[in-house]
Structure formats: structure tokens, C-alpha cells
N, C-alpha and C. Protein backbone atom coordinates (compact mmCIF):
# COMPACT_ATOMS: atom_id res chain seq x y z
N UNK A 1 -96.92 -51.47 -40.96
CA UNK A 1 -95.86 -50.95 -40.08
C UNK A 1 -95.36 -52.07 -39.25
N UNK A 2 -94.36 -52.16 -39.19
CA UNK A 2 -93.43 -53.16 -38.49
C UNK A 2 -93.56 -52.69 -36.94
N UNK A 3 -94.02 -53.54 -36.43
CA UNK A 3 -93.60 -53.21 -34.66
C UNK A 3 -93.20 -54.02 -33.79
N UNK A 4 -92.09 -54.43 -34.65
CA UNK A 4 -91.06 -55.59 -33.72
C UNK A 4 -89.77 -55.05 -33.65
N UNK A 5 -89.57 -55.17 -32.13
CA UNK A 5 -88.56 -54.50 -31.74
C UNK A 5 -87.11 -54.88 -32.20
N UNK A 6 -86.60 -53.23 -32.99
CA UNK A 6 -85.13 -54.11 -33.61
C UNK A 6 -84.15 -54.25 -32.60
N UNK A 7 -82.98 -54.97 -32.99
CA UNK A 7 -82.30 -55.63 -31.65
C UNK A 7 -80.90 -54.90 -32.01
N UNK A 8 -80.82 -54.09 -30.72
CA UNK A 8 -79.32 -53.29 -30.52
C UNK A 8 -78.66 -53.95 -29.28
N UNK A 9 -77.39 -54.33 -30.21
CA UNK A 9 -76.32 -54.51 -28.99
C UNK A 9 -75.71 -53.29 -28.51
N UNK A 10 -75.49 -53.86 -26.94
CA UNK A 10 -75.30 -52.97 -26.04
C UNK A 10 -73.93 -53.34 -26.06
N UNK A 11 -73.11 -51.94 -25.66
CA UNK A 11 -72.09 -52.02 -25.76
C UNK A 11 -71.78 -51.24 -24.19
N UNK A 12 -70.80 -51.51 -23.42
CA UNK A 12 -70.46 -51.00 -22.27
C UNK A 12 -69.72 -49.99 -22.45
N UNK A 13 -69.54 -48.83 -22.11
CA UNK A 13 -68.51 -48.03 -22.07
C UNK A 13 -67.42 -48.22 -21.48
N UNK A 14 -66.31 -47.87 -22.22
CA UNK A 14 -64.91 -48.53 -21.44
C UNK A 14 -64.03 -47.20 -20.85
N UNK A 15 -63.72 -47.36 -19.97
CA UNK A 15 -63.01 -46.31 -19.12
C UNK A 15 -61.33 -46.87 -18.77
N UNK A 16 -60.85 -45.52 -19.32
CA UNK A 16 -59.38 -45.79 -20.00
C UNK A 16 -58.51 -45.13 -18.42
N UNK A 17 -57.34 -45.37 -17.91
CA UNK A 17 -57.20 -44.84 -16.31
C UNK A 17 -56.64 -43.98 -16.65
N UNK A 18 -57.24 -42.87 -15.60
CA UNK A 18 -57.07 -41.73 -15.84
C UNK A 18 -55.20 -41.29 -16.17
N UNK A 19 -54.79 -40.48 -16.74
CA UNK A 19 -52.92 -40.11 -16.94
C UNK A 19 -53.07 -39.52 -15.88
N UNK A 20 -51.85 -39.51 -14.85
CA UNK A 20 -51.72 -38.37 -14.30
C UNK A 20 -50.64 -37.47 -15.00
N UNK A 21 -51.09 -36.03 -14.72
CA UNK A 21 -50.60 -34.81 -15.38
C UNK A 21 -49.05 -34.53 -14.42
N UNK A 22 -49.20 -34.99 -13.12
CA UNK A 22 -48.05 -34.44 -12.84
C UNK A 22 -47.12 -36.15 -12.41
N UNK A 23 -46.78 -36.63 -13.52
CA UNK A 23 -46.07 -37.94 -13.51
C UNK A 23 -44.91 -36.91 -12.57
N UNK A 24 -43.90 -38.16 -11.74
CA UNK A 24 -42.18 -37.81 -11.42
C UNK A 24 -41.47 -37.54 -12.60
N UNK A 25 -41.74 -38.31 -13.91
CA UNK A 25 -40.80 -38.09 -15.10
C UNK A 25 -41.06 -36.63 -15.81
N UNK A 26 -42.08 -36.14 -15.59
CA UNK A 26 -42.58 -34.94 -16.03
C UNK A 26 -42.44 -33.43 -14.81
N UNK A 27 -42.77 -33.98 -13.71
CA UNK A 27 -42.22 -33.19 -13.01
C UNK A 27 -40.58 -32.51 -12.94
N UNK A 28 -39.50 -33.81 -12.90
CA UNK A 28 -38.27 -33.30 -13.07
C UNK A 28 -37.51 -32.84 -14.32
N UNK A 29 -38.38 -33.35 -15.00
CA UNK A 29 -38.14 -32.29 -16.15
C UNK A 29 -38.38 -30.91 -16.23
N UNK A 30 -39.87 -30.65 -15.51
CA UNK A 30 -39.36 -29.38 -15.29
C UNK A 30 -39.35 -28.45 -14.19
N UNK A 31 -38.54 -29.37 -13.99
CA UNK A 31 -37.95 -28.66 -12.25
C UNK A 31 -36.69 -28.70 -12.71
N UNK A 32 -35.83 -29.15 -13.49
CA UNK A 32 -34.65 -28.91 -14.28
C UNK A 32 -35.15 -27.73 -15.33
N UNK A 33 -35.75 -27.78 -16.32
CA UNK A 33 -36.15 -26.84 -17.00
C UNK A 33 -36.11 -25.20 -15.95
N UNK A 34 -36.61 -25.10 -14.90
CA UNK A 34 -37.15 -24.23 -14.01
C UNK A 34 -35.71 -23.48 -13.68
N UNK A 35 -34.93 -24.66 -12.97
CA UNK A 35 -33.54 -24.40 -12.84
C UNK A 35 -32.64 -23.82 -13.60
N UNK A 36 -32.51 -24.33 -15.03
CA UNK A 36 -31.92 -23.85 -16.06
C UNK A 36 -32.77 -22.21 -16.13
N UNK A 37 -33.10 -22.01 -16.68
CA UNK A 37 -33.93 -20.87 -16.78
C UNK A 37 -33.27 -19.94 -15.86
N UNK A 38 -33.28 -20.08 -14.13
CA UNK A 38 -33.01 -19.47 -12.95
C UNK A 38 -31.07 -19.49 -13.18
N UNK A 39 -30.67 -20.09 -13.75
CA UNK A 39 -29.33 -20.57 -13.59
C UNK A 39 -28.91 -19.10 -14.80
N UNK A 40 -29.44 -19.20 -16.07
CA UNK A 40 -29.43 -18.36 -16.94
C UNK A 40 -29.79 -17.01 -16.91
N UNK A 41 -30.36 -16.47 -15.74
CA UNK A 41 -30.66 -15.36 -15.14
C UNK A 41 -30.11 -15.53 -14.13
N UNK A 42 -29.53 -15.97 -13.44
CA UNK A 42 -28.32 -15.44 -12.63
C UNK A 42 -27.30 -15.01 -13.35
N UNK A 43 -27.02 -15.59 -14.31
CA UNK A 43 -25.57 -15.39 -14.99
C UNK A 43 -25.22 -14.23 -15.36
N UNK A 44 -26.62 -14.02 -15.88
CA UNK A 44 -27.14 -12.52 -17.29
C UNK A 44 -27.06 -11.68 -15.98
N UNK A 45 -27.59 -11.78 -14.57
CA UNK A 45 -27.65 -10.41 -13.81
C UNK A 45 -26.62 -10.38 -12.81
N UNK A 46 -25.54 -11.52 -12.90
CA UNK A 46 -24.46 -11.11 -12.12
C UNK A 46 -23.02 -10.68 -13.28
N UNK A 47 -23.32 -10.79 -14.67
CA UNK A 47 -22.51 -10.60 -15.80
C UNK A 47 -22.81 -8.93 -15.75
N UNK A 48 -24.11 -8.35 -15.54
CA UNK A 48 -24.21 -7.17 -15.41
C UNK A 48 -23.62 -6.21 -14.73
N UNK A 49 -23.98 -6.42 -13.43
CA UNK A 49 -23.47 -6.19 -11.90
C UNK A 49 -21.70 -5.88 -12.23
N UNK A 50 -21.22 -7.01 -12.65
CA UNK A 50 -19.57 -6.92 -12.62
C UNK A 50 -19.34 -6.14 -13.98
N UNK A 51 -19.99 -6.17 -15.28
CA UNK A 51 -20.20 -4.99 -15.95
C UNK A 51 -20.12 -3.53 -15.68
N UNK A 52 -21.03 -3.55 -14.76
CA UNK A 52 -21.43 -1.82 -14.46
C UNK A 52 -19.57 -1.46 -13.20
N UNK A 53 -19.25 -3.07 -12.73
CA UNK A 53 -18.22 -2.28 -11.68
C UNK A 53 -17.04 -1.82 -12.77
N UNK A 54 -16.89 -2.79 -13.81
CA UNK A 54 -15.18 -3.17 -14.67
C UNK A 54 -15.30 -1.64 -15.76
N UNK A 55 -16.02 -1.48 -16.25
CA UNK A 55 -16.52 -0.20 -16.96
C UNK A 55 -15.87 1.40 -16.55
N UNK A 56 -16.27 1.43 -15.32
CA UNK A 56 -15.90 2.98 -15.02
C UNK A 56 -14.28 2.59 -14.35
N UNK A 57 -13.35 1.34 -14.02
CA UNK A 57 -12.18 1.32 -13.83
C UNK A 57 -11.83 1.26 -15.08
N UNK A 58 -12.29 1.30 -16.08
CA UNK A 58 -11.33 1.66 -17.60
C UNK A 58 -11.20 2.92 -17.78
N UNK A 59 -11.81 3.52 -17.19
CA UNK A 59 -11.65 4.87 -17.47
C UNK A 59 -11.17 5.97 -16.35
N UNK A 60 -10.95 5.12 -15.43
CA UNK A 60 -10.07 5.60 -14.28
C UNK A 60 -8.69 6.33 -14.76
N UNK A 61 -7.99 7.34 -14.25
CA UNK A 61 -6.62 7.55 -14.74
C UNK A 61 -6.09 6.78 -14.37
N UNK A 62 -4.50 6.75 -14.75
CA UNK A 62 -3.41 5.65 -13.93
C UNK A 62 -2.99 6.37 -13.24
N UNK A 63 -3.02 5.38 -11.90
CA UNK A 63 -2.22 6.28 -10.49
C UNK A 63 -0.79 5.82 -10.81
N UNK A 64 0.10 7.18 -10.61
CA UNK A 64 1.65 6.72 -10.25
C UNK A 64 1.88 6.17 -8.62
N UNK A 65 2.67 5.30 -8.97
CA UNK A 65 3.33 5.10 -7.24
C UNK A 65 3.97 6.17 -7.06
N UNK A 66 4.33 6.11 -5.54
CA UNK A 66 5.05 7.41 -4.64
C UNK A 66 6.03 6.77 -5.09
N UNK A 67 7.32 6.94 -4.66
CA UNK A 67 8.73 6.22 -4.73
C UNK A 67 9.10 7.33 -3.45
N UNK A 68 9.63 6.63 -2.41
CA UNK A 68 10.07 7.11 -1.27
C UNK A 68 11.33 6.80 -1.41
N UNK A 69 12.38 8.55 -1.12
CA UNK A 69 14.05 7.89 -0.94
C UNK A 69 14.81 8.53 0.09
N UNK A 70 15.63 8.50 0.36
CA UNK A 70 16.52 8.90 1.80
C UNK A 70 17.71 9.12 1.37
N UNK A 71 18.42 9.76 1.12
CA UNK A 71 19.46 10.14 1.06
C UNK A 71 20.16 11.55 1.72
N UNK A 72 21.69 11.66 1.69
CA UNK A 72 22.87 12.89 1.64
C UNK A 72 23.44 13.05 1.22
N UNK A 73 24.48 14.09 1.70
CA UNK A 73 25.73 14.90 0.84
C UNK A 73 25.41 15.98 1.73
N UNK A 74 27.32 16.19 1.09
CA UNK A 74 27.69 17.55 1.86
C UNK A 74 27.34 18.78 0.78
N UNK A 75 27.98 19.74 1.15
CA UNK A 75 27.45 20.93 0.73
C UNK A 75 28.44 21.95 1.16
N UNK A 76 28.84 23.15 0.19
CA UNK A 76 29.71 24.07 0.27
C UNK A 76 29.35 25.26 0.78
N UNK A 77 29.51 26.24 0.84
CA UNK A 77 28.84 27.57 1.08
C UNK A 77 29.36 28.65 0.94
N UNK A 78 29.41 29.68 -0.36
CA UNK A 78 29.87 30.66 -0.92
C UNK A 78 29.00 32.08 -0.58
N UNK A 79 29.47 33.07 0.30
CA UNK A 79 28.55 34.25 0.30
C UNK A 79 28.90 35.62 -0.49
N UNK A 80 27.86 35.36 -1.49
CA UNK A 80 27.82 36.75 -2.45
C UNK A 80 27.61 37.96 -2.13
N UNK A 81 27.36 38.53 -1.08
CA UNK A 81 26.77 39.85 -0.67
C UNK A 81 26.24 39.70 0.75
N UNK A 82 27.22 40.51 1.95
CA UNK A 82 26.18 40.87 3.57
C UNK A 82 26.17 42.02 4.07
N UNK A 83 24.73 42.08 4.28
CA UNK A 83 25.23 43.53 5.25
C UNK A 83 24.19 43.26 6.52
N UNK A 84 25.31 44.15 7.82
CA UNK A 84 25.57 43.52 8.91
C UNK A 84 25.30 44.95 9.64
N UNK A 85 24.45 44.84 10.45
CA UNK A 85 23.90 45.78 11.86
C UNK A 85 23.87 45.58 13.24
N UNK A 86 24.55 46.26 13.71
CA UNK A 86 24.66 46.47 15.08
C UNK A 86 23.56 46.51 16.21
N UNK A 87 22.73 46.29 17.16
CA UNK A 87 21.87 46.59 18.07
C UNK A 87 21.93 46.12 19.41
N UNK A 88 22.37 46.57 19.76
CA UNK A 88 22.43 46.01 21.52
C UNK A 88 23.58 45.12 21.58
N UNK A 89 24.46 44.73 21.16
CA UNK A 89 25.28 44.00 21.09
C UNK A 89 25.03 42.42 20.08
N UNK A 90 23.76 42.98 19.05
CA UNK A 90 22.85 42.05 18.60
C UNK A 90 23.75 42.24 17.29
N UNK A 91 24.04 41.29 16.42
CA UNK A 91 24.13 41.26 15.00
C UNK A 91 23.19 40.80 14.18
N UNK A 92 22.92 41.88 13.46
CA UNK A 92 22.03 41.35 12.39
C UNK A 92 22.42 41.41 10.95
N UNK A 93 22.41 40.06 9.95
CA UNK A 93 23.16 40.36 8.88
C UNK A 93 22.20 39.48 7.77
N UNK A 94 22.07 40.41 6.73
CA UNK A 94 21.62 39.73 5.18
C UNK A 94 22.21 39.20 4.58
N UNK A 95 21.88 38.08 3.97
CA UNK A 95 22.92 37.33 3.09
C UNK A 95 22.49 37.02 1.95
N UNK A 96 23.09 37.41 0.85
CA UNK A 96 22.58 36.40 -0.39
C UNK A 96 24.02 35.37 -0.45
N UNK A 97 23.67 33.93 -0.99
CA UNK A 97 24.69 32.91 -0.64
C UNK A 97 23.93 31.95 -2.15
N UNK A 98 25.15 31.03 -2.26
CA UNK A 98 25.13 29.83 -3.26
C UNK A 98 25.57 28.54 -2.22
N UNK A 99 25.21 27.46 -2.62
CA UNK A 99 25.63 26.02 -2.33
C UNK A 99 26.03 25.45 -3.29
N UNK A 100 27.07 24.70 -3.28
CA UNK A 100 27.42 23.53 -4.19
C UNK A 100 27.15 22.39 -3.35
N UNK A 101 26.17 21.28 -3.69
CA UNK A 101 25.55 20.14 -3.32
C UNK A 101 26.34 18.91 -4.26
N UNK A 102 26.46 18.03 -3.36
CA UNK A 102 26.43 16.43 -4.05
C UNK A 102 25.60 15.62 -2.80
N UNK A 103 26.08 14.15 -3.74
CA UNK A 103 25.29 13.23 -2.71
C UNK A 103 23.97 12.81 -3.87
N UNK A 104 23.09 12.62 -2.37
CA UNK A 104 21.91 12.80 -3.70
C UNK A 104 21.17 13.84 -4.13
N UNK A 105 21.02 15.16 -3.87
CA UNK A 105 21.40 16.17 -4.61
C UNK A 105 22.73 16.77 -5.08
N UNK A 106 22.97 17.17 -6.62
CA UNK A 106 23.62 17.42 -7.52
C UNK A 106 23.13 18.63 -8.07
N UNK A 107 24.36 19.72 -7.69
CA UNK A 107 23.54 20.73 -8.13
C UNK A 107 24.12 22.35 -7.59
N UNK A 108 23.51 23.64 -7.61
CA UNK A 108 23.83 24.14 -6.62
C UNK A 108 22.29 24.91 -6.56
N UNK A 109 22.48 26.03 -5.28
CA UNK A 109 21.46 26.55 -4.91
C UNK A 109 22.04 28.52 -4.84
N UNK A 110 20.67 29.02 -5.04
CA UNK A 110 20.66 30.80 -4.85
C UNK A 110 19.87 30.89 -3.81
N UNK A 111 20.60 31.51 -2.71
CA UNK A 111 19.38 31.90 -1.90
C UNK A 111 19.50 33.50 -1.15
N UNK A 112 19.25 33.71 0.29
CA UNK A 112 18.94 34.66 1.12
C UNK A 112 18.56 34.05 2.33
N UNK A 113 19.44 34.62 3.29
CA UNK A 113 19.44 34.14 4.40
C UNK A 113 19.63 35.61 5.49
N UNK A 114 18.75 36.16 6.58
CA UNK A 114 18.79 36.89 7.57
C UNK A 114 19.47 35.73 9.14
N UNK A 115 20.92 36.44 9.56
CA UNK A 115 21.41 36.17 10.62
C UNK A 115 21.31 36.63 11.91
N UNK A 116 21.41 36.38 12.86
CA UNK A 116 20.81 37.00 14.18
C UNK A 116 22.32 36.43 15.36
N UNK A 117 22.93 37.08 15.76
CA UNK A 117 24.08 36.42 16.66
C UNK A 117 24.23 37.19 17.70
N UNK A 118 24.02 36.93 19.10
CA UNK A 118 23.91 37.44 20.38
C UNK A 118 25.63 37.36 20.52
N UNK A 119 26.33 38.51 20.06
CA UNK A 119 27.74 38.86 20.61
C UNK A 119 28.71 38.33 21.28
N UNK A 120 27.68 38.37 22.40
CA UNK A 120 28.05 38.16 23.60
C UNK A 120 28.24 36.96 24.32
N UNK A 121 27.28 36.03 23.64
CA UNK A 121 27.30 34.43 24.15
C UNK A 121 27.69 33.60 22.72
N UNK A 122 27.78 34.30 21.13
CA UNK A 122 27.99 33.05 20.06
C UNK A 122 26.92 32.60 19.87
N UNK A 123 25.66 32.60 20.43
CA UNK A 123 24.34 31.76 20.61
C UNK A 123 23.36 32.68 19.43
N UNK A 124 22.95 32.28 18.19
CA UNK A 124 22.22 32.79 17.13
C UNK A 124 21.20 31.92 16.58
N UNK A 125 20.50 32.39 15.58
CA UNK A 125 19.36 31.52 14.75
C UNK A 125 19.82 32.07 13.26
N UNK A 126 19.23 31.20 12.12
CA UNK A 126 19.28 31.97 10.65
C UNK A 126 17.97 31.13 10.17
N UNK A 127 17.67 31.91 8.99
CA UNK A 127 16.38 31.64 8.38
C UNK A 127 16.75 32.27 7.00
N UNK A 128 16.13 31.07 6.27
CA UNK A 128 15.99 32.23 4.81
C UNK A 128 15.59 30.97 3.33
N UNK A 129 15.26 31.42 2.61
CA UNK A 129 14.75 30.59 1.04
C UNK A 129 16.00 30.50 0.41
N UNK A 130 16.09 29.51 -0.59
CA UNK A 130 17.03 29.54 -1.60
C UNK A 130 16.37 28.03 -2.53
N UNK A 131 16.61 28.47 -4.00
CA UNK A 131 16.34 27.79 -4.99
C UNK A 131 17.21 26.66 -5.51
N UNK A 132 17.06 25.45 -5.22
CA UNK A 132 18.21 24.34 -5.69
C UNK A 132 17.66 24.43 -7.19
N UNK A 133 19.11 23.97 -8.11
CA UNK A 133 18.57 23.67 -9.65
C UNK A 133 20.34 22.32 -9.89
N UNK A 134 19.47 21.22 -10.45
CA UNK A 134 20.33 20.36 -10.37
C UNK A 134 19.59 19.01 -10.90
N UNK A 135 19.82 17.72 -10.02
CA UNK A 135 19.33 16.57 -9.92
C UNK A 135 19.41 16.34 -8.81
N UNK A 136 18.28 15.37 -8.82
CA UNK A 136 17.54 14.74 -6.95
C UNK A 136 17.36 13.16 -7.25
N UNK A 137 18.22 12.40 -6.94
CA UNK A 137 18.18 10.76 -7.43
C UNK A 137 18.07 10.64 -9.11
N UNK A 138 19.04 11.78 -9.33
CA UNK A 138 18.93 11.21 -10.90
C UNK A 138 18.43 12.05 -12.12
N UNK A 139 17.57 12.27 -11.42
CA UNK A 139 16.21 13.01 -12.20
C UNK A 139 16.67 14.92 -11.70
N UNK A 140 16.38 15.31 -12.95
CA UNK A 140 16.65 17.01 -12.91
C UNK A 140 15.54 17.81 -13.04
N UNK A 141 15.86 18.90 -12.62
CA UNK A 141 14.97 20.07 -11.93
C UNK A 141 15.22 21.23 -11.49
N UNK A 142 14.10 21.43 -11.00
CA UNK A 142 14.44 22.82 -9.64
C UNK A 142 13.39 22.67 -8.61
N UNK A 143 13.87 23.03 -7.65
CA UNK A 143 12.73 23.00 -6.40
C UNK A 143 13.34 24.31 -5.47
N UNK A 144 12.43 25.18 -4.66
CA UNK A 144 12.77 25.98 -4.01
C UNK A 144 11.87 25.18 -2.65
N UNK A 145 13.68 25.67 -0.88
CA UNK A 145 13.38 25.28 -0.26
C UNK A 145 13.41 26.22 0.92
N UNK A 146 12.78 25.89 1.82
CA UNK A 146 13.17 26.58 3.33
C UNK A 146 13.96 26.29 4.07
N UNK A 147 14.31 26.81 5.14
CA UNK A 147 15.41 26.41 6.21
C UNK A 147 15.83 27.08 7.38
N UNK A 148 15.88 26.56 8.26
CA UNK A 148 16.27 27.17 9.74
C UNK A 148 16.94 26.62 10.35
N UNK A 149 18.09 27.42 11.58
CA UNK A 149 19.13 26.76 12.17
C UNK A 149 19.41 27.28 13.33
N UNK A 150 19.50 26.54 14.18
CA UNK A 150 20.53 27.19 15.78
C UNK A 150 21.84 27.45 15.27
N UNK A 151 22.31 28.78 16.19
CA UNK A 151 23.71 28.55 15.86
C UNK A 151 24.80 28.59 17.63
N UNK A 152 25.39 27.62 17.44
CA UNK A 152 26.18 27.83 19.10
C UNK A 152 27.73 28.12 18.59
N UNK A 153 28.26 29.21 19.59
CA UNK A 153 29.45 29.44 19.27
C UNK A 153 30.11 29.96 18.02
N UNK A 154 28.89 30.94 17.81
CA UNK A 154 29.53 32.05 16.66
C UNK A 154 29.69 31.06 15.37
N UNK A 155 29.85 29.75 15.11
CA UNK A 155 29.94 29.16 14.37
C UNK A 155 29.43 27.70 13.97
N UNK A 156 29.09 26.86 14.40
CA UNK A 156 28.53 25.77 14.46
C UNK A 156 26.90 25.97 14.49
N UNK A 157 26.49 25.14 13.42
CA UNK A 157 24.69 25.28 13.11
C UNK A 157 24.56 23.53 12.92
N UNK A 158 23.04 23.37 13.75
CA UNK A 158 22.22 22.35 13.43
C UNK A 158 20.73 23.13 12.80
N UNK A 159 20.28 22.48 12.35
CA UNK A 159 19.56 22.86 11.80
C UNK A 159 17.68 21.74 10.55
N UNK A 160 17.03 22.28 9.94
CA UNK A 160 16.16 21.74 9.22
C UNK A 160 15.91 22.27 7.71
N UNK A 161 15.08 21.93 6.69
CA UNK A 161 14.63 22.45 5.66
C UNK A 161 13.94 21.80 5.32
N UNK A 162 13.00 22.30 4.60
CA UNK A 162 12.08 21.54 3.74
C UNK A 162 11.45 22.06 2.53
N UNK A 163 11.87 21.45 1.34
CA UNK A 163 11.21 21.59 0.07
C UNK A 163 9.38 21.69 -0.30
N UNK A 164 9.79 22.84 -0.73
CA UNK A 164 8.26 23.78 -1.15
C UNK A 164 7.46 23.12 -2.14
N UNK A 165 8.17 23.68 -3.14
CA UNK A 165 7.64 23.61 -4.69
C UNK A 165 8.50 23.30 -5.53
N UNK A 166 8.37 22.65 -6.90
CA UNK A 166 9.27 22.14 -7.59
C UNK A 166 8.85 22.21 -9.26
N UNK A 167 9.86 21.88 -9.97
CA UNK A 167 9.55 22.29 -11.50
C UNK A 167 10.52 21.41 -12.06
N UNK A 168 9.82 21.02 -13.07
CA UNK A 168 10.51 19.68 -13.96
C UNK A 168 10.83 18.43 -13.83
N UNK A 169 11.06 18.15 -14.07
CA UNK A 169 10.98 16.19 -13.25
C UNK A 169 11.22 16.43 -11.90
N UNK A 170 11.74 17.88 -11.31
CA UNK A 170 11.56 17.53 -9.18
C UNK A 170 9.76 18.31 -8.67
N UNK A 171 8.78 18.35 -10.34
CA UNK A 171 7.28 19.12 -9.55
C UNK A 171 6.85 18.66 -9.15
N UNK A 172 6.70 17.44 -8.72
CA UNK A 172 6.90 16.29 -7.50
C UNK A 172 7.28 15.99 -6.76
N UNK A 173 8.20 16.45 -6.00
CA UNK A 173 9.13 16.46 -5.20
C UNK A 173 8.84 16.69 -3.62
N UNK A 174 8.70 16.40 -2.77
CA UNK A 174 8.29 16.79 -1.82
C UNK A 174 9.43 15.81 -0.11
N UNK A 175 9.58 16.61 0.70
CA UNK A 175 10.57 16.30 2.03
C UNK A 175 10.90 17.52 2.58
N UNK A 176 11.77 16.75 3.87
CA UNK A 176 12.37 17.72 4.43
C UNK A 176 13.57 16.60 5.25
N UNK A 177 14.56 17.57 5.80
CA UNK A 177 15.47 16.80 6.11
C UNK A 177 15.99 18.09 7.25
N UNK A 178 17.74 17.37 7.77
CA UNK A 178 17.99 18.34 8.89
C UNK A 178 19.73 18.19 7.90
N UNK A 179 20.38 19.97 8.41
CA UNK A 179 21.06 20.25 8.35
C UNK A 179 22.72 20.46 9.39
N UNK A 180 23.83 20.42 9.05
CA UNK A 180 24.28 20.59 10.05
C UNK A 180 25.92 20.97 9.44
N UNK A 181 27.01 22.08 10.13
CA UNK A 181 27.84 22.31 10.05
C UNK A 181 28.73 23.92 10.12
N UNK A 182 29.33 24.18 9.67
CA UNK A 182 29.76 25.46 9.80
C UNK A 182 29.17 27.19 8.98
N UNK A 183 28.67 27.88 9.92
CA UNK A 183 28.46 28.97 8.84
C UNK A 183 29.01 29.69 8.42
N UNK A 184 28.46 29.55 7.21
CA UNK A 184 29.08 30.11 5.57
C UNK A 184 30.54 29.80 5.31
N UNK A 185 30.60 28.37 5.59
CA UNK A 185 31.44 27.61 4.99
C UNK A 185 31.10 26.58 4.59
N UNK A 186 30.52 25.33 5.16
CA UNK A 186 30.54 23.84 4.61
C UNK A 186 28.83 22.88 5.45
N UNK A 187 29.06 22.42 5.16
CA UNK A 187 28.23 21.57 5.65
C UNK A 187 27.35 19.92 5.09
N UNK A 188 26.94 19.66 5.94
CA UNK A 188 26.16 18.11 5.23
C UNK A 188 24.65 18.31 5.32
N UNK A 189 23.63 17.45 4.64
CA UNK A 189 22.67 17.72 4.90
C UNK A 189 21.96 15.86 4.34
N UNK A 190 20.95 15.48 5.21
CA UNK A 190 20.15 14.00 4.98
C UNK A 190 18.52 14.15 5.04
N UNK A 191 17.95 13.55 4.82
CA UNK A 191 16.35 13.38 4.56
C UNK A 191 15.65 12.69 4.03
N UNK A 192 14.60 12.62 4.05
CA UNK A 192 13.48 11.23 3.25
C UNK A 192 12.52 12.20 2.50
N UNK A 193 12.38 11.60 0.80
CA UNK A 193 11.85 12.52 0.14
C UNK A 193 10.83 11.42 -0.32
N UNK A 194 9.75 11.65 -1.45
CA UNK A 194 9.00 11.53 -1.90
C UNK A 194 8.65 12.23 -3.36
N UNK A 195 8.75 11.39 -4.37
CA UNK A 195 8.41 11.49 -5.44
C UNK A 195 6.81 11.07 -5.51
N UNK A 196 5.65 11.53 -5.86
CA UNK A 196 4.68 11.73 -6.13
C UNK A 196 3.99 11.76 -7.79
């Protein structure tokens, strides 16, 4: 048996420096990476957001504009049928009556009108409905309106009206205006309307 010692070289261990894991070149990479990512989810959840608003305005109806107009014209006054009562020196009288309109109504009207005339002083009121059928800026129809008036001196009326309801290109129609001139003969009439 051999008992001489065999001969091992020693070798040192070599120690390599350590990497660091979080180099600057590695860090901003992904701290850009991080960004992108965050940049790409903003996009996706503000693309949503304006999604969910643009969506239900497609399916909104379309609003019409109003168109606001002002116009006049005179006006005729034909009475078809009155009957007339006595009370205290009070007159009271029914009327059914027509208008022939121009201006910016074109047209004429049927109505009913109750008169009231204090004898004694000329000093009265009238009230009553009647149905225009014609054109109103153009556009044709019918609209039924109201109306009331002072009357001074047995003859001379100021007065108001205003449109109710309407049918056919005037079922939109909506105003009122003031009246003024002789009863149951002539008169003018002005106002600001509204198409709707």
C-alpha cells in the first residue's frame, strides 16, 4: 500500500461581482414598460366612458327648433246671425260671424261671439271662440282661437286672443296677440307666435 501523500493543487475559488438586479438601464425600462401599460388602460377606460355617453345620443329623437314669428293684418267682419235682448237698459246679443284675414294670416274664420253694451254709456265687453282655416307664415291649417274685447262708444274695440289648438301644419302653433277696431265691421290684429 502506497502511503505517500498524492499532491493536489489547490485552486482558489474565484468570486465573480455580484450583477445588480435593479441596474438604471433595467429599471427604466420598466418604468416605461409600467407606463405604457397605464397609458393603454387609460385609453381603453376613457374610450369606454365616452362610449357609454355617444350611444344613448344616437338614439335620442331629433329635436325641432321653435321658429318664433311676429306678424299682422287686417281683418273684415261679416255677421251671419244675432239675436239681441233687452235688460235694464243692458244689451245682450249672440253672434255667429266670419273674418276674412290677410297679412300673416290668410284665411278666414267661423265663430260665436256673446255682446254685452251698457245703452246708456256705449261702454261694453265681447267674448267668444271662432275657428281660423287658412295659412299662418305660409304654412296651412286650422287652429281654433279665443278672444276678448272692451268696447267704448257703442263702437270702437281693443282687445286680445289667443290660439288654442291647431291641426295640420298650424298643430303647432301656439300665441296670442291683441286686437283692435270697429264692431262687426273691420279691424287689424298683431302678435308673436311660435311654431313648435
Amino acid at each position: 500500500m502506497d502511503t505517500s501523500k498524492s499532491s493536489v493543487t489547490y485552486h482558489p475559488p474565484s468570486f465573480q461581482e455580484p450583477r445588480m438586479v435593479g441596474s438604471s438601464a433595467e429599471e427604466a425600462g420598466y418604468e416605461r414598460t409600467e407606463l405604457k401599460i397605464r397609458e393603454v388602460k387609460g385609453i381603453v377606460k376613457n374610450f369606454g366612458a365616452v362610449f357609454f355617453i355617444l350611444v344613448p345620443l344616437l338614439v335620442l329623437p331629433t329635436v325641432h327648433a321653435t321658429q318664433i314669428i311676429s306678424g299682422s293684418g287686417p281683418f273684415s267682419t261679416t255677421v251671419i246671425s244675432s239675436v239681441t235682448s233687452l235688460v235694464d237698459g243692458i244689451a245682450i246679443i249672440q253672434e255667429t260671424f266670419t273674418l276674412s284675414l290677410t297679412g300673416l294670416f290668410v284665411g278666414t274664420t267661423l265663430g260665436t261671439a256673446l255682446v254685452v253694451i251698457d245703452l246708456s254709456t256705449g261702454s261694453g265687453v265681447f267674448h267668444g271662440m271662432q275657428t281660423f282655416t287658412g295659412t299662418a307664415n305660409g304654412v296651412a291649417g286650422s287652429f281654433q282661437m279665443s278672444f276678448s274685447a272692451e268696447i267704448t262708444g257703442f263702437t270702437s274695440f281693443q282687445g286680445q286672443f289667443t290660439i288654442l289648438t291647431g291641426s295640420g301644419g298650424l298643430s303647432n302653433l301656439h300665441g296670442h296677440g291683441t286686437i283692435a277696431g270697429i264692431v262687426n265691421v273691420s279691424g287689424t290684429y298683431s302678435g308673436t307666435f311660435t311654431f313648435t
